[in-house]
C-alpha atoms as a PDB file:
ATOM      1  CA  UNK A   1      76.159  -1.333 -32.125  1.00  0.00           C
ATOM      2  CA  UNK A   2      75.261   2.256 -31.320  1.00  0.00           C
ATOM      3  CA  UNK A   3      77.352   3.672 -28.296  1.00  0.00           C
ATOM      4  CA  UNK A   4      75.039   4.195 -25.194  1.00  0.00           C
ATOM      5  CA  UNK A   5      74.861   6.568 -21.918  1.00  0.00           C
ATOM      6  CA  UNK A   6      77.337   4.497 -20.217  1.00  0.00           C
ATOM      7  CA  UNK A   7      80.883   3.424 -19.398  1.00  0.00           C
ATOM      8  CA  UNK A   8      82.897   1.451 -22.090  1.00  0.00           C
ATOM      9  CA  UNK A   9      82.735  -1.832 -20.573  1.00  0.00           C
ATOM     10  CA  UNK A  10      84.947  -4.440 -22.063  1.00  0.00           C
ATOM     11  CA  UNK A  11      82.655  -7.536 -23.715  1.00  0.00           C
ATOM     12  CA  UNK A  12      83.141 -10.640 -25.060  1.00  0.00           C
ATOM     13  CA  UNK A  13      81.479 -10.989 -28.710  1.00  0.00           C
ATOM     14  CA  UNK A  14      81.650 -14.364 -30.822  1.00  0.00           C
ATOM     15  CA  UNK A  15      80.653 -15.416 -34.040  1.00  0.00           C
ATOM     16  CA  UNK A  16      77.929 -18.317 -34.535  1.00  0.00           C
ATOM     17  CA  UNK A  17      76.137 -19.230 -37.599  1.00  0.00           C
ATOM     18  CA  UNK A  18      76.448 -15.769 -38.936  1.00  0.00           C
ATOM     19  CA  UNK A  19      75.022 -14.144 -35.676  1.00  0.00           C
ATOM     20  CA  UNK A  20      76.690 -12.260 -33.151  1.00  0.00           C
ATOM     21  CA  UNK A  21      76.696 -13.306 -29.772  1.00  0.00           C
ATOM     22  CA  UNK A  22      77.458 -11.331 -26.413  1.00  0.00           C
ATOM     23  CA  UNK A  23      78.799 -12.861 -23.512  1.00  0.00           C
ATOM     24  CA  UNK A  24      76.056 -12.235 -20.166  1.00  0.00           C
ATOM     25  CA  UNK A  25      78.599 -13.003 -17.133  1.00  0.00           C
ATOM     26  CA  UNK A  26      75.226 -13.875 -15.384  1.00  0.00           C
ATOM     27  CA  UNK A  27      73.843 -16.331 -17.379  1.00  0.00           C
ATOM     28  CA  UNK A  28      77.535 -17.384 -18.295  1.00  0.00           C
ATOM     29  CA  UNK A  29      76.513 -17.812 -21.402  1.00  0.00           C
ATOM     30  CA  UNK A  30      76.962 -16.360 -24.996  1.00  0.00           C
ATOM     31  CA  UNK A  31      74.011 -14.969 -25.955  1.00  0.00           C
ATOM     32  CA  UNK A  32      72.396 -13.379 -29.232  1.00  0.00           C
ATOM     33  CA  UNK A  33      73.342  -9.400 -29.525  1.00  0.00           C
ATOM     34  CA  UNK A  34      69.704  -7.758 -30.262  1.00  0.00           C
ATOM     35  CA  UNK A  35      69.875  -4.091 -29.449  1.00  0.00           C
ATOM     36  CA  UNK A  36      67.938  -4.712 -26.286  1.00  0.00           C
ATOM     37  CA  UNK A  37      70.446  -7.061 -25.269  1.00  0.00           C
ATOM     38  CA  UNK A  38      73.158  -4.387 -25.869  1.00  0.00           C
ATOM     39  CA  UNK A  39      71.316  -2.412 -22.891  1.00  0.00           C
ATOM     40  CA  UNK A  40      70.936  -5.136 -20.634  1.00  0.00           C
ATOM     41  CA  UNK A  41      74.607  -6.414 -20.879  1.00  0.00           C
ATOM     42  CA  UNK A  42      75.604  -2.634 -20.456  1.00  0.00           C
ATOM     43  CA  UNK A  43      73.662  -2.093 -17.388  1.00  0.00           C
ATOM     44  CA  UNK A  44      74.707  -5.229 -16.208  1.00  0.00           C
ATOM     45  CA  UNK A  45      77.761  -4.378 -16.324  1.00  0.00           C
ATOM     46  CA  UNK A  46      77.165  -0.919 -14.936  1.00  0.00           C
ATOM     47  CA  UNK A  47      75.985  -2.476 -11.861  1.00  0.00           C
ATOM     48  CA  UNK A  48      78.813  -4.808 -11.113  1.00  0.00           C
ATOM     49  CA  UNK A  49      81.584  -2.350 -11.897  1.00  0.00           C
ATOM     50  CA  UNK A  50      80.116   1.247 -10.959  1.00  0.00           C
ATOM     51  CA  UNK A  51      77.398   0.487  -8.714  1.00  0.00           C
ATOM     52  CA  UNK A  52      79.387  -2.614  -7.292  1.00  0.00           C
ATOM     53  CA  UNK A  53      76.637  -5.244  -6.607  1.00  0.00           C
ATOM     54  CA  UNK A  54      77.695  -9.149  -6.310  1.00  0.00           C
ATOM     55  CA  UNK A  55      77.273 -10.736  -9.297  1.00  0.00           C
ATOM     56  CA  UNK A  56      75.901 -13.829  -7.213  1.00  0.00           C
ATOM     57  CA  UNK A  57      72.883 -11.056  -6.327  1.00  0.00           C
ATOM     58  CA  UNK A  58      72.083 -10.150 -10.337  1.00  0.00           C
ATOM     59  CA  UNK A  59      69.597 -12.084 -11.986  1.00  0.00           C
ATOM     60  CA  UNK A  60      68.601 -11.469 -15.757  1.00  0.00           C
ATOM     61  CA  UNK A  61      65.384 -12.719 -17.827  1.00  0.00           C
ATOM     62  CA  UNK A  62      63.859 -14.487 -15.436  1.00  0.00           C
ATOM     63  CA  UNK A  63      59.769 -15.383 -16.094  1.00  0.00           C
ATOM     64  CA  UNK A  64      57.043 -14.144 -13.854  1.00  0.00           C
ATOM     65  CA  UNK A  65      53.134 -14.364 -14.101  1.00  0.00           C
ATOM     66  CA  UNK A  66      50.644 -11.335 -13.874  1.00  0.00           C
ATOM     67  CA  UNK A  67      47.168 -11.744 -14.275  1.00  0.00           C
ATOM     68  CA  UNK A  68      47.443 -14.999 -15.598  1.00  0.00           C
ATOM     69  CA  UNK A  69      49.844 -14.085 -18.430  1.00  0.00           C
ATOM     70  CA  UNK A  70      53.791 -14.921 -18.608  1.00  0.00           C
ATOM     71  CA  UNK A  71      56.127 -12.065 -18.519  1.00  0.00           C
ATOM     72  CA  UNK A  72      59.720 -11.884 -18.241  1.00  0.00           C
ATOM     73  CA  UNK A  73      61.936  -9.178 -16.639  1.00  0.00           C
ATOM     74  CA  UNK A  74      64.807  -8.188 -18.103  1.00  0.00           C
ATOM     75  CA  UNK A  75      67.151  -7.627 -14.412  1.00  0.00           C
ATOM     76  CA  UNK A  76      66.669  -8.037 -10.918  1.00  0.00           C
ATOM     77  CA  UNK A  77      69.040  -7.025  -7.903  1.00  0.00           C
ATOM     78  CA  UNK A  78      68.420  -9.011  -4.656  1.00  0.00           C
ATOM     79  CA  UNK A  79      69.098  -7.880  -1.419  1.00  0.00           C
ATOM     80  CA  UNK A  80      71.061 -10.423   0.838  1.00  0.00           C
ATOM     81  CA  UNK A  81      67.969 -11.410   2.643  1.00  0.00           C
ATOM     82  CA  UNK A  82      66.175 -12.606  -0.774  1.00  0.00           C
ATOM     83  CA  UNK A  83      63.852  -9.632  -1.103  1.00  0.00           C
ATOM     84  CA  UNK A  84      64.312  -7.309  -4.231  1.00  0.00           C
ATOM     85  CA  UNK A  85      65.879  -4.456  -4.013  1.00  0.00           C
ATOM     86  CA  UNK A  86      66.382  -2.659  -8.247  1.00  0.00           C
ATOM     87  CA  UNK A  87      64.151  -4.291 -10.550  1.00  0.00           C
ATOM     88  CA  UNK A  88      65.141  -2.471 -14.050  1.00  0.00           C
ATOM     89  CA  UNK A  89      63.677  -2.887 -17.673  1.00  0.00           C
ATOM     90  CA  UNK A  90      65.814  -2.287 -20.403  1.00  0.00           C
ATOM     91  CA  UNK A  91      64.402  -0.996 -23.711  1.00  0.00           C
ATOM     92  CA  UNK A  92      66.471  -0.923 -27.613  1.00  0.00           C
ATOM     93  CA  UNK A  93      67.794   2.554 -28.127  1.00  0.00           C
ATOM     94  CA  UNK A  94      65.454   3.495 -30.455  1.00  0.00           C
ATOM     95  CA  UNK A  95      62.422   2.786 -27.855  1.00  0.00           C
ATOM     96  CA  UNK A  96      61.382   5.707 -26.195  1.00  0.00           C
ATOM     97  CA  UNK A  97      61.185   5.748 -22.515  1.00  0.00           C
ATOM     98  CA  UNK A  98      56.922   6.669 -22.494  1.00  0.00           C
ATOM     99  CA  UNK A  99      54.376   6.552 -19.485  1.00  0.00           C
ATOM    100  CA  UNK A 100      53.659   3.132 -20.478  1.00  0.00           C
ATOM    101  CA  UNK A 101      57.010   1.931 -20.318  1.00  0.00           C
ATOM    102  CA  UNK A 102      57.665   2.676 -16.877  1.00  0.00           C
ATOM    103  CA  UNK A 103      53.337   1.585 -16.414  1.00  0.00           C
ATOM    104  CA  UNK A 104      55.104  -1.886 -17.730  1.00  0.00           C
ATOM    105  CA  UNK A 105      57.831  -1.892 -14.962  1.00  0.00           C
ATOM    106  CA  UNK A 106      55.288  -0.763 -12.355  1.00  0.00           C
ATOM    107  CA  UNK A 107      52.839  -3.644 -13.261  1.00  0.00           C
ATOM    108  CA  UNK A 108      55.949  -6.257 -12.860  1.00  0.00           C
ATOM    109  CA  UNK A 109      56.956  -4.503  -9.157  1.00  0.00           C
ATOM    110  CA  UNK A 110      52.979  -4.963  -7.881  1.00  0.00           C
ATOM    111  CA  UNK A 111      54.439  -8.584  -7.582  1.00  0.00           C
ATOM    112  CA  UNK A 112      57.772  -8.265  -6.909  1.00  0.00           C
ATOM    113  CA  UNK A 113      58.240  -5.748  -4.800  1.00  0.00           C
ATOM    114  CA  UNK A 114      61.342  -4.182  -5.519  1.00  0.00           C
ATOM    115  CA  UNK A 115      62.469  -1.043  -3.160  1.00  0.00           C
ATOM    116  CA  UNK A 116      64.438   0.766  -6.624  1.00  0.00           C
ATOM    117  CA  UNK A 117      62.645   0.639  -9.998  1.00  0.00           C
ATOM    118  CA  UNK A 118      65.658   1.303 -13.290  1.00  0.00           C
ATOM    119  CA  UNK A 119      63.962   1.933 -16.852  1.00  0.00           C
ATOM    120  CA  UNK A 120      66.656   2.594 -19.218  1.00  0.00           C
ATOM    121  CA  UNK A 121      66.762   1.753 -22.909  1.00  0.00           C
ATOM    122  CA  UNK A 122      70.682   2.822 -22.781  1.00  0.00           C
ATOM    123  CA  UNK A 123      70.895   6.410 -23.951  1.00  0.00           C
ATOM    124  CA  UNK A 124      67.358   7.965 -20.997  1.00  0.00           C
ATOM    125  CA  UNK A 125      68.061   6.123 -17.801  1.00  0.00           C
ATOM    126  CA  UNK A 126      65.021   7.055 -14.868  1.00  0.00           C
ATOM    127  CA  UNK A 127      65.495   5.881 -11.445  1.00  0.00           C
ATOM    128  CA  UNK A 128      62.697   6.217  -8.501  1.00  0.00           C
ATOM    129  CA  UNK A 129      62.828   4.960  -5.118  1.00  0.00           C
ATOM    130  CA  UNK A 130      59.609   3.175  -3.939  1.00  0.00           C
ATOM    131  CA  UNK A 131      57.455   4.353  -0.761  1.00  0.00           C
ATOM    132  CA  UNK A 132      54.693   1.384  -0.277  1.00  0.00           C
ATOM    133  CA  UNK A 133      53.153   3.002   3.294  1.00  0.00           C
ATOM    134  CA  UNK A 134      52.571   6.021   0.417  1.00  0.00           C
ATOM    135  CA  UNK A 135      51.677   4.055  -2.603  1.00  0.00           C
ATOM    136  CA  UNK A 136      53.783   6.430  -4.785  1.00  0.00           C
ATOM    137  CA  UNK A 137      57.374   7.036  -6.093  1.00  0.00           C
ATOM    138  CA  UNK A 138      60.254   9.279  -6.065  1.00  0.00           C
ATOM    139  CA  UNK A 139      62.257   9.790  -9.083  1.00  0.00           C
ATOM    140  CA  UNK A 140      66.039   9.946  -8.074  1.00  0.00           C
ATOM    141  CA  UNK A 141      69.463  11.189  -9.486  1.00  0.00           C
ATOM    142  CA  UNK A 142      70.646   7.777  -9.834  1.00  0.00           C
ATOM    143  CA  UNK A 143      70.416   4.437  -7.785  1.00  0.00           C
ATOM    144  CA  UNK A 144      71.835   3.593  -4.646  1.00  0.00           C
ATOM    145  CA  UNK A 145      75.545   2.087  -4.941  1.00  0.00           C
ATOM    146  CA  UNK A 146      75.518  -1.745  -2.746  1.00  0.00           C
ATOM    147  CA  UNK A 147      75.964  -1.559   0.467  1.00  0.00           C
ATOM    148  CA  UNK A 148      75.969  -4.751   2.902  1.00  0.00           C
END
């Protein structure tokens, strides 16, 4: 797989059926490596060991509906009190990060709420900090490391 913007992290990889799987310590399960999924385990990872968020907050592809239509996101980062506080949406490398990709992570957070919004697709990360009261955004250096 193509090295990305981040940390080596060490992963678990087997083989099954001629496919190889990556381990996702969230789902604790081995799951199929796509190049998507080579973000998403990477910024899973990021957020555990640099940005040190409980793993017992982190939840990955989980499904929502908006407008009627099922979606999935790809990770969310709860605050201790239940609310949502990163919502991120991981792209494959070779996706560029576009208007409408972040328009896509924007859609998801009119229902969820998050305070941090994460759009990465592993080698362009963009962070922005939400301000509801203003209805607008603030792009940021990076996101906020976890604090109690």
């Amino acid at each position: 797989m193509l090295p990305l913007q981040f940390k080596e992290y060490k992963f678990r990889f087997k083989n099954s059926e001629n496919k190889v799987q990556i381990f996702d310590v969230i789902r604790k399960k081995f799951v199929q490596l796509q190049p998507e999924e080579w973000v998403r385990q990477h910024v899973v990872h990021y957020l555990i060991e640099e940005k040190k968020y409980p793993i017992s907050l982190i939840n990955v592809e989980k499904q929502l509906t908006i407008n009627n239509l099922k979606k999935r996101y790809d990770i969310v980062v709860f605050n201790t009190d239940g609310t949502i506080h990163i919502l991120v949406e991981c792209k494959a490398p070779q996706i560029k990060i576009t208007q409408n990709t972040f328009d896509q992570i924007a859609q998801y957070n009119l229902q969820l709420n998050a305070n941090y919004l994460m759009v990465t697709n592993g080698l362009q990360h963009l962070y922005c900090e939400m301000d509801f009261e203003k209805e607008k955004y603030t792009f940021l250096r990076k996101i906020p490391d976890f604090s109690r």
